[in-house]
Protein backbone atom coordinates (compact mmCIF):
# COMPACT_ATOMS: atom_id res chain seq x y z
CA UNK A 1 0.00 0.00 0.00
CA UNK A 2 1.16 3.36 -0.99
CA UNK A 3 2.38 5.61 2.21
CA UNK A 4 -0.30 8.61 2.32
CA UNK A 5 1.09 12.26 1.35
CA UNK A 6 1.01 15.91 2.52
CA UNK A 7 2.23 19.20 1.54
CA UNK A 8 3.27 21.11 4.24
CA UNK A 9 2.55 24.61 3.36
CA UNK A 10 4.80 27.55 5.71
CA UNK A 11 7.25 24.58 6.17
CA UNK A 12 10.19 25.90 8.39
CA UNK A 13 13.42 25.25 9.58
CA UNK A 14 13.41 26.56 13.18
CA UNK A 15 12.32 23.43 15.33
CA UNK A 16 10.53 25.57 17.27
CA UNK A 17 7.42 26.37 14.70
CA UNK A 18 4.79 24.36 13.64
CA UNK A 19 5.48 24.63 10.58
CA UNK A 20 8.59 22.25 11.21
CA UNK A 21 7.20 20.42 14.23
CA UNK A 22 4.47 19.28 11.24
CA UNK A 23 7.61 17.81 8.94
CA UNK A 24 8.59 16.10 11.54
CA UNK A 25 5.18 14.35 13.13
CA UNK A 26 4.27 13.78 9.62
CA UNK A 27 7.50 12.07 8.67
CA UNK A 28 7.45 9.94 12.05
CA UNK A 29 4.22 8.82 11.52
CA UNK A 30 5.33 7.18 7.68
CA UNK A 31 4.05 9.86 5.27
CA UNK A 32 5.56 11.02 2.45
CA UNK A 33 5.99 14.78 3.68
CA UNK A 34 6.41 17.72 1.31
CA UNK A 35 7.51 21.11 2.77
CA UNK A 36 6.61 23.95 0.63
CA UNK A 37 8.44 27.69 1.26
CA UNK A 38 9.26 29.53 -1.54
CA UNK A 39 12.36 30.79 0.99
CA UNK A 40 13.73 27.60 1.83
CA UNK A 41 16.05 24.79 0.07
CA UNK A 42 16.01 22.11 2.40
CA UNK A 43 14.22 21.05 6.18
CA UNK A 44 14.81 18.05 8.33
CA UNK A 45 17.08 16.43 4.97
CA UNK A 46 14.02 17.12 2.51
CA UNK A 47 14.35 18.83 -0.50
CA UNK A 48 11.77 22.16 0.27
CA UNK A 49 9.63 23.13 -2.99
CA UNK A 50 8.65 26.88 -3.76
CA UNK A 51 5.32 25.70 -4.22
CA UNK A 52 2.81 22.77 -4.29
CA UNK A 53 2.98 22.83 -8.19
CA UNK A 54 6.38 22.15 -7.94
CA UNK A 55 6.32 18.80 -5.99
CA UNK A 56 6.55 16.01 -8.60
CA UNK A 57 4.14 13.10 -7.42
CA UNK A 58 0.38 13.45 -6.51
CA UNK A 59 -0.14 14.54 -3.10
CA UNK A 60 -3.44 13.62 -0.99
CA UNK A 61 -3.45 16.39 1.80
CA UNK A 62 -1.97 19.89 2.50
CA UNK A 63 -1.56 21.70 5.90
CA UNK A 64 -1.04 25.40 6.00
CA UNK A 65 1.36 27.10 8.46
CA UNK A 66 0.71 30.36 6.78
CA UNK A 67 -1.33 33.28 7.20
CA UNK A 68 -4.82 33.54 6.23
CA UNK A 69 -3.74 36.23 3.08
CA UNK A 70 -1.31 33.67 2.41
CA UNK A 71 -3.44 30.99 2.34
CA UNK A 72 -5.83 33.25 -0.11
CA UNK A 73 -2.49 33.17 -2.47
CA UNK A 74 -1.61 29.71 -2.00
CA UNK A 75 -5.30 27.91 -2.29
CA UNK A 76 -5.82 28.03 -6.27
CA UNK A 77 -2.32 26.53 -6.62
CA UNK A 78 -3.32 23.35 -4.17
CA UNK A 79 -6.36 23.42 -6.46
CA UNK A 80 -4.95 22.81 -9.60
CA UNK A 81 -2.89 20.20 -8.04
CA UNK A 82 -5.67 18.29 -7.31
CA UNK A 83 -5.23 18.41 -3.57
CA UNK A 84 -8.67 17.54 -2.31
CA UNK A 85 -8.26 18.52 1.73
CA UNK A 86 -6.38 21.24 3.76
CA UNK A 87 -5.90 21.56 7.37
CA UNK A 88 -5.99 25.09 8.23
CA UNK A 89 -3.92 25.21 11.51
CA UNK A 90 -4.80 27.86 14.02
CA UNK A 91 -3.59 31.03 12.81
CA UNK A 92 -3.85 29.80 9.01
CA UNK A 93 -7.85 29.93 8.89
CA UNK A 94 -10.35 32.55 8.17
CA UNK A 95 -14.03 32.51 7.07
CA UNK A 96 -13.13 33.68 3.28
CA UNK A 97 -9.85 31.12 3.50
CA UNK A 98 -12.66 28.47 3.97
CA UNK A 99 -14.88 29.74 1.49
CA UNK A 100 -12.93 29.65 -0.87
CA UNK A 101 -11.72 26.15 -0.12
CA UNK A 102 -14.95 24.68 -0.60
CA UNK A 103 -15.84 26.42 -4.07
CA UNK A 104 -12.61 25.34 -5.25
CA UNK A 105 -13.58 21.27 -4.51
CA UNK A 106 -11.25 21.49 -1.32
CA UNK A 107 -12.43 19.88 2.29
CA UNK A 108 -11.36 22.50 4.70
CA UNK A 109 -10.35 21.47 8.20
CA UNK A 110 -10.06 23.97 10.66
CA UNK A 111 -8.08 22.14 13.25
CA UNK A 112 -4.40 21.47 14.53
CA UNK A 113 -3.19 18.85 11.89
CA UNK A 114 -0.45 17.74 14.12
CA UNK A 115 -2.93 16.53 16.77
CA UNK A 116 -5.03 14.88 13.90
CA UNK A 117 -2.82 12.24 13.54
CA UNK A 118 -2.44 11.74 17.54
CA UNK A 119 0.37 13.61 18.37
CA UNK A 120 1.27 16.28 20.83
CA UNK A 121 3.33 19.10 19.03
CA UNK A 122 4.03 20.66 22.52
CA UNK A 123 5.92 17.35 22.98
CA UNK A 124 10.02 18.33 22.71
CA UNK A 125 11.03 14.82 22.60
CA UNK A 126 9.37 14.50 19.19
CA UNK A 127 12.13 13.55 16.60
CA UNK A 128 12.21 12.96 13.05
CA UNK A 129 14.70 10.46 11.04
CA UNK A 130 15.39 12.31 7.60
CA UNK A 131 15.75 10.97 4.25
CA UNK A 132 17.67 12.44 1.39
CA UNK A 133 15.26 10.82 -1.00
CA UNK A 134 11.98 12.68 -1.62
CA UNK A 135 9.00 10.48 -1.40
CA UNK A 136 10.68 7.67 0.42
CA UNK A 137 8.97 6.44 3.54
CA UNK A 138 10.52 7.91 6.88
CA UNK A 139 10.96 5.89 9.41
């Protein structure tokens, strides 16, 4: 069975942000994790894309670590790439973010994606093995 997928969009490298703590639980948890930031090259040994179009494989679920105007930006691009759900983290959502979510075809969550998968991302002991190879399993 092939591993599920997510774009993490607002991917960081500080350890201390969600938008790396995401990377990280994702990765742990056997996903094949994408981090998207148009300012980075590479987090946690993945190669970082500049945006969701970029990312060479079909991916099943995005999770944005932006803000809501970025999220506006970003949305049409997840769109086209046929992502089908986003979890709009706290801080990420707003009422036109999710509006337009929905007439674009997109299941908007507006909840902590970390937690959806059953982990605490208060937790410091959290670690993540990295892979040079995109799209490989982490274990």
């Amino acid at each position: 069975m092939e591993p599920k997928s997510i774009a993490i969009i607002g991917a960081s490298a500080d350890r201390a942000k969600f938008g790396n703590k995401a990377v990280r639980a994702y990765g742990s948890e056997g996903y094949k994790v994408f981090p998207v930031n148009p300012k980075e090259k590479e987090i946690e040994g993945l190669t970082v894309y500049k945006s969701v179009l970029d990312i060479p494989e079909p991916v099943e679920t995005a999770s944005f670590y932006v803000p809501p105007v970025v999220g506006l930006q970003v949305i049409e691009e997840v769109a086209q790439k046929g992502i089908r759900e986003v979890y709009l983290n706290p801080g990420a959502e707003s009422d036109e973010l999710y509006a337009k979510a929905e007439s674009l075809g997109i299941r908007p969550i507006a909840a902590c994606s970390i937690r959806a998968i059953g982990i605490d991302p208060s937790d410091d002991k959290m670690e993540f093995i990295s892979t040079a190879d995109q799209g490989k399993v982490i274990p």
